[in-house]
C-alpha atoms as a PDB file:
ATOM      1  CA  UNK A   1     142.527  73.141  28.078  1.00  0.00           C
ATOM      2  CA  UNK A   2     144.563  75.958  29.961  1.00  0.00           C
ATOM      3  CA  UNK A   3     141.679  78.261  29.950  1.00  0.00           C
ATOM      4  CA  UNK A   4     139.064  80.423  27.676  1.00  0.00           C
ATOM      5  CA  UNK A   5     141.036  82.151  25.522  1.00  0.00           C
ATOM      6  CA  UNK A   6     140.370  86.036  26.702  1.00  0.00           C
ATOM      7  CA  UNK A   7     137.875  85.244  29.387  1.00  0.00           C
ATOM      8  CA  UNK A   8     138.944  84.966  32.651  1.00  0.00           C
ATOM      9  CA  UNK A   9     135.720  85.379  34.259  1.00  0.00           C
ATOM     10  CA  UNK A  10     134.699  82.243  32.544  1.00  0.00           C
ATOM     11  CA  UNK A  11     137.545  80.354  33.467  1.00  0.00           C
ATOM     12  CA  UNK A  12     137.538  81.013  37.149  1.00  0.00           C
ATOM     13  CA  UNK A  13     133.805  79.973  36.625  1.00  0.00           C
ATOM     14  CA  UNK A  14     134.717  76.627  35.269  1.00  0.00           C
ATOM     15  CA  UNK A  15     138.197  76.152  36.957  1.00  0.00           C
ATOM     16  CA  UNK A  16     137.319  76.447  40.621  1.00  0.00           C
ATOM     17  CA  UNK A  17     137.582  73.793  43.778  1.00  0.00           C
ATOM     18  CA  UNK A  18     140.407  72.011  42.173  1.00  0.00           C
ATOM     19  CA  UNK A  19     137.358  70.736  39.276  1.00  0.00           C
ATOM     20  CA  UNK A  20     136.806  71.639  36.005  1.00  0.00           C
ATOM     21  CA  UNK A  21     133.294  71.937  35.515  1.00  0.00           C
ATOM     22  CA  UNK A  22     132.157  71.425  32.123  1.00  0.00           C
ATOM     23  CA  UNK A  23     128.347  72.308  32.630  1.00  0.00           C
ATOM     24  CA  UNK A  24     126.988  69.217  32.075  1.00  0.00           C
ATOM     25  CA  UNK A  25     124.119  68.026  33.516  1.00  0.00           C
ATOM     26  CA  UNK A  26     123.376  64.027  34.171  1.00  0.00           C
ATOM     27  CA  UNK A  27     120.543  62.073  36.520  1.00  0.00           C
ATOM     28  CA  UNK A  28     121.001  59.172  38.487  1.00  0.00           C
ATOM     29  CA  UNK A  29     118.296  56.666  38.916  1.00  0.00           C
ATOM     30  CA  UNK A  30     117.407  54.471  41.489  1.00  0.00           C
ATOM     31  CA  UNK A  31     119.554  51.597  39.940  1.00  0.00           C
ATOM     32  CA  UNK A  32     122.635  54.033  39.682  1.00  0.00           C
ATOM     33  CA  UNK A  33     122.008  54.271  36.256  1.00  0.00           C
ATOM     34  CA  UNK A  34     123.612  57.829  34.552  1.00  0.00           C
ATOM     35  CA  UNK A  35     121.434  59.693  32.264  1.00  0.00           C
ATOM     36  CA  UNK A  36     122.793  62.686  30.114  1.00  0.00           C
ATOM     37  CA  UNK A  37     120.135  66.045  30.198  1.00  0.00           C
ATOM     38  CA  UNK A  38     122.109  68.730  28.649  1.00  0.00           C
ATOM     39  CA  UNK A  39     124.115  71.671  28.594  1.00  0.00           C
ATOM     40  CA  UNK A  40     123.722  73.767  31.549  1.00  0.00           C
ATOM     41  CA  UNK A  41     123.881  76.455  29.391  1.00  0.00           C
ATOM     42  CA  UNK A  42     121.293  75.457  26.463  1.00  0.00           C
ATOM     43  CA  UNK A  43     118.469  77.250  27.391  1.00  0.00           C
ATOM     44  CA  UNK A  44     115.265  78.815  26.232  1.00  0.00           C
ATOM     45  CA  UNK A  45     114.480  82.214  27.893  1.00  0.00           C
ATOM     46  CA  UNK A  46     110.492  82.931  27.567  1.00  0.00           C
ATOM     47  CA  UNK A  47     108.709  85.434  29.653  1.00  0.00           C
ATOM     48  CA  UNK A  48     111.766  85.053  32.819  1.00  0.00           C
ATOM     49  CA  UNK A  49     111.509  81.294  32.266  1.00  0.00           C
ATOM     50  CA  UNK A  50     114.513  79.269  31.784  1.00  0.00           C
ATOM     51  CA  UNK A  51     113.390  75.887  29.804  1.00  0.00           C
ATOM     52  CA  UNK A  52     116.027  73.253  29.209  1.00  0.00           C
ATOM     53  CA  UNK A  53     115.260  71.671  25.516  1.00  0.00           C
ATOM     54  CA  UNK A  54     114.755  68.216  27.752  1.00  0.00           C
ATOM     55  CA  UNK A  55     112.418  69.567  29.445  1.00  0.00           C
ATOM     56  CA  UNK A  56     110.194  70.801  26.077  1.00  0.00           C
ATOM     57  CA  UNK A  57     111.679  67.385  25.055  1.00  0.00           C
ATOM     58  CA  UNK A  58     110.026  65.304  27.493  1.00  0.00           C
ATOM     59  CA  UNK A  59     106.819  67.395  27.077  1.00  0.00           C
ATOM     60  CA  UNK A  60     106.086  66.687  23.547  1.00  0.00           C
ATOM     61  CA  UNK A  61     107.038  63.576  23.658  1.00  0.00           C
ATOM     62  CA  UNK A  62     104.188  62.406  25.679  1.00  0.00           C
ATOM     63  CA  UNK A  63     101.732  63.471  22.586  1.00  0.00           C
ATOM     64  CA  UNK A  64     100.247  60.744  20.691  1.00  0.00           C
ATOM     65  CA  UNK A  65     101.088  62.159  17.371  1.00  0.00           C
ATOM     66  CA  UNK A  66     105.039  62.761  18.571  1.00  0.00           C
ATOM     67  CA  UNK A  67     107.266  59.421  18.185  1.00  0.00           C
ATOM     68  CA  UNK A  68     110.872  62.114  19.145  1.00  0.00           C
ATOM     69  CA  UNK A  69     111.516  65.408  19.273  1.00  0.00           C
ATOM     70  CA  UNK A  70     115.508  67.503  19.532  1.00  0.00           C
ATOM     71  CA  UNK A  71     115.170  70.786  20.463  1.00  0.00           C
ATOM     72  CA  UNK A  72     117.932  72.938  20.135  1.00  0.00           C
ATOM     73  CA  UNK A  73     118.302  75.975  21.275  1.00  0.00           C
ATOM     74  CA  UNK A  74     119.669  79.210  19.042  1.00  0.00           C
ATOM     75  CA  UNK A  75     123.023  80.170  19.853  1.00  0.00           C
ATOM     76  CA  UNK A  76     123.540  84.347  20.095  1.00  0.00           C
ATOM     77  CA  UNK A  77     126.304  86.280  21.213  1.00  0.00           C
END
C-alpha cells in the first residue's frame, strides 16, 4: 500500500519515521510472550471515555455467568 486513497492526512499519520504504523496494539509479558489487544482505533466513546472492547472484554469475563465475550465496536463515518 502506496497510501489512503484521498487522504493524505491519514497517510502522513501512518507513514511517518520511515514505519508504517498499522494501529495495532500488542502486550509483552514477562516471558516475552506477544499478545494481540486491538485496533487502536476500535473504540467505545461514553461520557469522554475511550473503552477499548478488551478492556469491556476482560471485564465481563471475570463474571461467573460469562464463559467469552467479543465486543465490537459500531463502525460510523
Amino acid at each position: 500500500m502506496k497510501a489512503y486513497y484521498g487522504d493524505p492526512d491519514k497517510t502522513a499519520e501512518a507513514f511517518r519515521d520511515g514505519y508504517y504504523h498499522t494501529g495495532d496494539m500488542a502486550s509483552r509479558d514477562e516471558r516475552g510472550i506477544i499478545t494481540y489487544v486491538g485496533r487502536g482505533d476500535d473504540v467505545f466513546k461514553s461520557s469522554d471515555y475511550r473503552l477499548s472492547p478488551f478492556e469491556l472484554e476482560s471485564v465481563l469475563i471475570e463474571h461467573p455467568a460469562v464463559a467469552e465475550a467479543a465486543v465490537v465496536p459500531p463502525r460510523t463515518r
